[in-house]
N, C-alpha and C. Protein backbone atom coordinates (compact mmCIF):
# COMPACT_ATOMS: atom_id res chain seq x y z
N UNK A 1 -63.58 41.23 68.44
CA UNK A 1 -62.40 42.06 68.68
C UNK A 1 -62.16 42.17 70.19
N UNK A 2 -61.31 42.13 70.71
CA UNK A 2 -60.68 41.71 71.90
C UNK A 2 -60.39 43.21 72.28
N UNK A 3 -60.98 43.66 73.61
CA UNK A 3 -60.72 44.42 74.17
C UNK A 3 -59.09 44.69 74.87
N UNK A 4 -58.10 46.18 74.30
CA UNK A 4 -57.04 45.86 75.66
C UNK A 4 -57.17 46.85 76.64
N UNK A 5 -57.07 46.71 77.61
CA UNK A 5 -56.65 48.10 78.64
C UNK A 5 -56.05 48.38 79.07
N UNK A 6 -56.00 49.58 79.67
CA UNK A 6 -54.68 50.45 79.72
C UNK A 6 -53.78 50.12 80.66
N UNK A 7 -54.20 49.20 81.87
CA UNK A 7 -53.37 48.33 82.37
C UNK A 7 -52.17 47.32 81.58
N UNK A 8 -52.95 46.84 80.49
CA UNK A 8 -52.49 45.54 79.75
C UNK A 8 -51.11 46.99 78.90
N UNK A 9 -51.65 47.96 78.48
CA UNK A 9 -50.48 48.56 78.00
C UNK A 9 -48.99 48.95 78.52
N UNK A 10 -49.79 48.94 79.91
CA UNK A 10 -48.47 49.25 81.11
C UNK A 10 -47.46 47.96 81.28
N UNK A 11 -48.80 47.12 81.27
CA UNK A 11 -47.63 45.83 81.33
C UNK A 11 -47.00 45.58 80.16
N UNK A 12 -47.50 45.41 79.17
CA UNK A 12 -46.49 45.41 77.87
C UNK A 12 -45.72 46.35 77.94
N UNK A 13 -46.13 47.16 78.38
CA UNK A 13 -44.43 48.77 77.80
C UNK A 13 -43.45 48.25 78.96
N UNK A 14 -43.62 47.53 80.33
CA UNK A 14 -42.83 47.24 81.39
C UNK A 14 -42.18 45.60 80.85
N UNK A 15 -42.91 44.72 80.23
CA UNK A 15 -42.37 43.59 79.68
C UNK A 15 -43.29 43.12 79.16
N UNK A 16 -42.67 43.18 77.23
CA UNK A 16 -43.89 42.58 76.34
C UNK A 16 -43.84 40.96 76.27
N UNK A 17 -42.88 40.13 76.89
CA UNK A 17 -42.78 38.80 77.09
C UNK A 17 -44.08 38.55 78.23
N UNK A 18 -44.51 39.20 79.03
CA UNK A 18 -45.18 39.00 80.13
C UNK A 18 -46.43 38.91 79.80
N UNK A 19 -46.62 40.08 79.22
CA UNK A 19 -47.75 40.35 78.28
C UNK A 19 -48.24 39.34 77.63
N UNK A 20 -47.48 39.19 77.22
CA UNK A 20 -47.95 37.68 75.70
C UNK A 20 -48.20 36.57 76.26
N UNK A 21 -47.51 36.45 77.59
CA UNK A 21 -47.51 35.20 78.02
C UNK A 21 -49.02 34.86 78.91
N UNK A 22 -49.46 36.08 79.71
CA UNK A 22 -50.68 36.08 80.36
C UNK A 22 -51.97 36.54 79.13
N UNK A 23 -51.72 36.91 78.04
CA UNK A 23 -52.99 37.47 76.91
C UNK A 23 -52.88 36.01 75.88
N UNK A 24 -51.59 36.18 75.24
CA UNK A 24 -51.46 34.78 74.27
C UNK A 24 -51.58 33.05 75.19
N UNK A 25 -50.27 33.03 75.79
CA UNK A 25 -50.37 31.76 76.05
C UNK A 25 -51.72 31.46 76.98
N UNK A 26 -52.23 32.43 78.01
CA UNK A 26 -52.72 32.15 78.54
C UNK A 26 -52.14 31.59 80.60
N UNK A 27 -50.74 32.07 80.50
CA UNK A 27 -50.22 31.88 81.74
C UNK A 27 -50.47 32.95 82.78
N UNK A 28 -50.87 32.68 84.11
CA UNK A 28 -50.45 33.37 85.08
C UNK A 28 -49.17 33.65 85.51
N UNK A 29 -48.99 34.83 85.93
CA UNK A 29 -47.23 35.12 86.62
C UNK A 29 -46.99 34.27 87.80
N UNK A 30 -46.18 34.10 88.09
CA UNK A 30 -46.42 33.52 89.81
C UNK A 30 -46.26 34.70 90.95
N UNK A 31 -46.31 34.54 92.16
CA UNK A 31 -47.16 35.83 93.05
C UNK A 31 -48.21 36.36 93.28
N UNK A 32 -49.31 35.39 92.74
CA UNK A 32 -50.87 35.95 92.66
C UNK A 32 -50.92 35.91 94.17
N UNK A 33 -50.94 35.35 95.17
CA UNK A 33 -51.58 35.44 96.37
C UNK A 33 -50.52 36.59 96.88
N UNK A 34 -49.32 36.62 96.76
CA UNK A 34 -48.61 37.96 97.18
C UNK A 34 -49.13 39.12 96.72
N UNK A 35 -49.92 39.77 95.65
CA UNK A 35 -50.21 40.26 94.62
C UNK A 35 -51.89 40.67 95.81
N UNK A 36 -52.47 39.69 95.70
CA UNK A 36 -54.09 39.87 96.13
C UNK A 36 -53.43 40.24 97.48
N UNK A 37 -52.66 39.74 98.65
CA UNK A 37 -52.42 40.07 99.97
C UNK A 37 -51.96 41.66 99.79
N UNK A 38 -51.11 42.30 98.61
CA UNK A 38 -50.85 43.36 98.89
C UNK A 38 -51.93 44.81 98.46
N UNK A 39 -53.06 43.71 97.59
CA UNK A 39 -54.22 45.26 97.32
C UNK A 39 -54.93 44.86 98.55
N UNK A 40 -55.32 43.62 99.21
CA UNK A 40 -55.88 44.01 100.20
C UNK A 40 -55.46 44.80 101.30
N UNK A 41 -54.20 44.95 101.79
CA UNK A 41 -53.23 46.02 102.45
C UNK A 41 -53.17 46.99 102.04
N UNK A 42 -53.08 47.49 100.69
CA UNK A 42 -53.61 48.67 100.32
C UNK A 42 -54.82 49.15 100.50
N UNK A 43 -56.09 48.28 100.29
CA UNK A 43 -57.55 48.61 100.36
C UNK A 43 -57.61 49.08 101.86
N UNK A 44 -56.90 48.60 102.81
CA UNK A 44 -57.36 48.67 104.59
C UNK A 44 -56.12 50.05 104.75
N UNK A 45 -55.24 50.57 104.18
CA UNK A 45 -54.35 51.27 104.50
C UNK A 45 -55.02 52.67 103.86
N UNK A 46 -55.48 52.59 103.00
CA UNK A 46 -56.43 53.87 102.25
C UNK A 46 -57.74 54.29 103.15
N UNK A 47 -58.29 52.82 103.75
CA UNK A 47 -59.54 53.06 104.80
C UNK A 47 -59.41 53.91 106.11
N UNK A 48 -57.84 53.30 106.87
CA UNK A 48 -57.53 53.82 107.72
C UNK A 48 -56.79 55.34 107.46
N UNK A 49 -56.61 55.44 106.06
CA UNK A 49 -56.09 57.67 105.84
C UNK A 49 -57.54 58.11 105.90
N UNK A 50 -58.42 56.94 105.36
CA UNK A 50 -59.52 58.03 105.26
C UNK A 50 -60.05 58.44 106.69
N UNK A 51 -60.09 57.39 107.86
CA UNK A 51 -60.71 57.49 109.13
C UNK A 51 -59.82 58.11 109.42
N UNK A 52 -58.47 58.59 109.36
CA UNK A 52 -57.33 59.40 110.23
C UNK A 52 -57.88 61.30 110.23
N UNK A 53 -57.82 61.32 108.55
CA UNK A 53 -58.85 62.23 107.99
C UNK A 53 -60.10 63.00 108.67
N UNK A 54 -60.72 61.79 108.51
CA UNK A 54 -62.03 61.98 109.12
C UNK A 54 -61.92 62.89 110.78
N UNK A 55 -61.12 61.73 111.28
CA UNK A 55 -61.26 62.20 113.47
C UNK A 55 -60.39 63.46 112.96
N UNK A 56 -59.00 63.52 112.37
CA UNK A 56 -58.99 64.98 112.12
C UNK A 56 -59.56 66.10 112.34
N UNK A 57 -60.58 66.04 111.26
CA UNK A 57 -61.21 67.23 110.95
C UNK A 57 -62.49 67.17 112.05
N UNK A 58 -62.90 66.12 112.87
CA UNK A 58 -63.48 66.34 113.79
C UNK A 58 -62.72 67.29 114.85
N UNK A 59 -61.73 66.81 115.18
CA UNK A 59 -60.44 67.15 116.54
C UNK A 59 -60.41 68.58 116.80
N UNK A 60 -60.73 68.99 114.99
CA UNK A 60 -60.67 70.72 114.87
C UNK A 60 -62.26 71.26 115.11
N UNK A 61 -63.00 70.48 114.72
CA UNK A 61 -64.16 71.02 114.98
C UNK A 61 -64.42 70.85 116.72
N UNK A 62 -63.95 70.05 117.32
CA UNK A 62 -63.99 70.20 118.80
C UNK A 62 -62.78 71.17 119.59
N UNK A 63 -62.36 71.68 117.97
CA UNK A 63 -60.76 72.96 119.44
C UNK A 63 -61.54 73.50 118.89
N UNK A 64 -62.30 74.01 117.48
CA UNK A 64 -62.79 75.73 117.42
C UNK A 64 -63.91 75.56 118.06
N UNK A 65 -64.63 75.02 118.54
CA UNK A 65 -65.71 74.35 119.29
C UNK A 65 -65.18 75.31 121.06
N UNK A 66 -64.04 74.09 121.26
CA UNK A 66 -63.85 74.69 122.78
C UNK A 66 -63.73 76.08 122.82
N UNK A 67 -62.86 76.69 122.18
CA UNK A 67 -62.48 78.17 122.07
C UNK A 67 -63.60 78.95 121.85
N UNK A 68 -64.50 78.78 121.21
CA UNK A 68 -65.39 79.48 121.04
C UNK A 68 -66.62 79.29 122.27
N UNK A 69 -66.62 78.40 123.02
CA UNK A 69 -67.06 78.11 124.15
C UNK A 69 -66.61 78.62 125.15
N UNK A 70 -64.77 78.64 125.09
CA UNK A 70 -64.23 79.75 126.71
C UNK A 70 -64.53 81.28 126.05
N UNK A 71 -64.40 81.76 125.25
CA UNK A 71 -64.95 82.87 124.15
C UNK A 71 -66.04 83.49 125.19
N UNK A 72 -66.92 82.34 124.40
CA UNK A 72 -68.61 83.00 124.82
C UNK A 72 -68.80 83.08 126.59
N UNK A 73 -68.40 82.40 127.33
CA UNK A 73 -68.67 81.99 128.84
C UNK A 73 -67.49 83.26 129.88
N UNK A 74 -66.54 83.76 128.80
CA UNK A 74 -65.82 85.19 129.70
C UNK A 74 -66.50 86.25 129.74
């Protein structure tokens, strides 16, 4: 019994010709390398929110940092 997933459902509910054609016939769509170029742009665009994130929440830990440094030294 042939596994489907819930991907494969999305694509059938978006076009069940497509579907059939990459599960039944066995065809690829065309755009695979457009397709792989754009999750890898996604994969490096999610890396860089996360590092934006990251120095963020450093940036704040170095202002409540300073402030609490001119704070203590008056």
């Amino acid at each position: 019994m042939d596994i489907i997933r819930a991907s494969e459902l999305g694509e059938y509910y978006y076009c069940a010709r497509a579907w059939w054609l990459r599960r039944v016939a066995g065809r690829e769509p065309d755009g695979a390398e457009r397709r792989t170029a754009g999750t890898a742009s996604h994969a490096l665009h999610g890396r860089l929110v996360a590092t934006s994130q990251r120095l963020l929440w450093i940036g704040l830990g170095l202002f409540v940092g300073g402030i609490g440094l001119v704070i203590w030294a008056s």
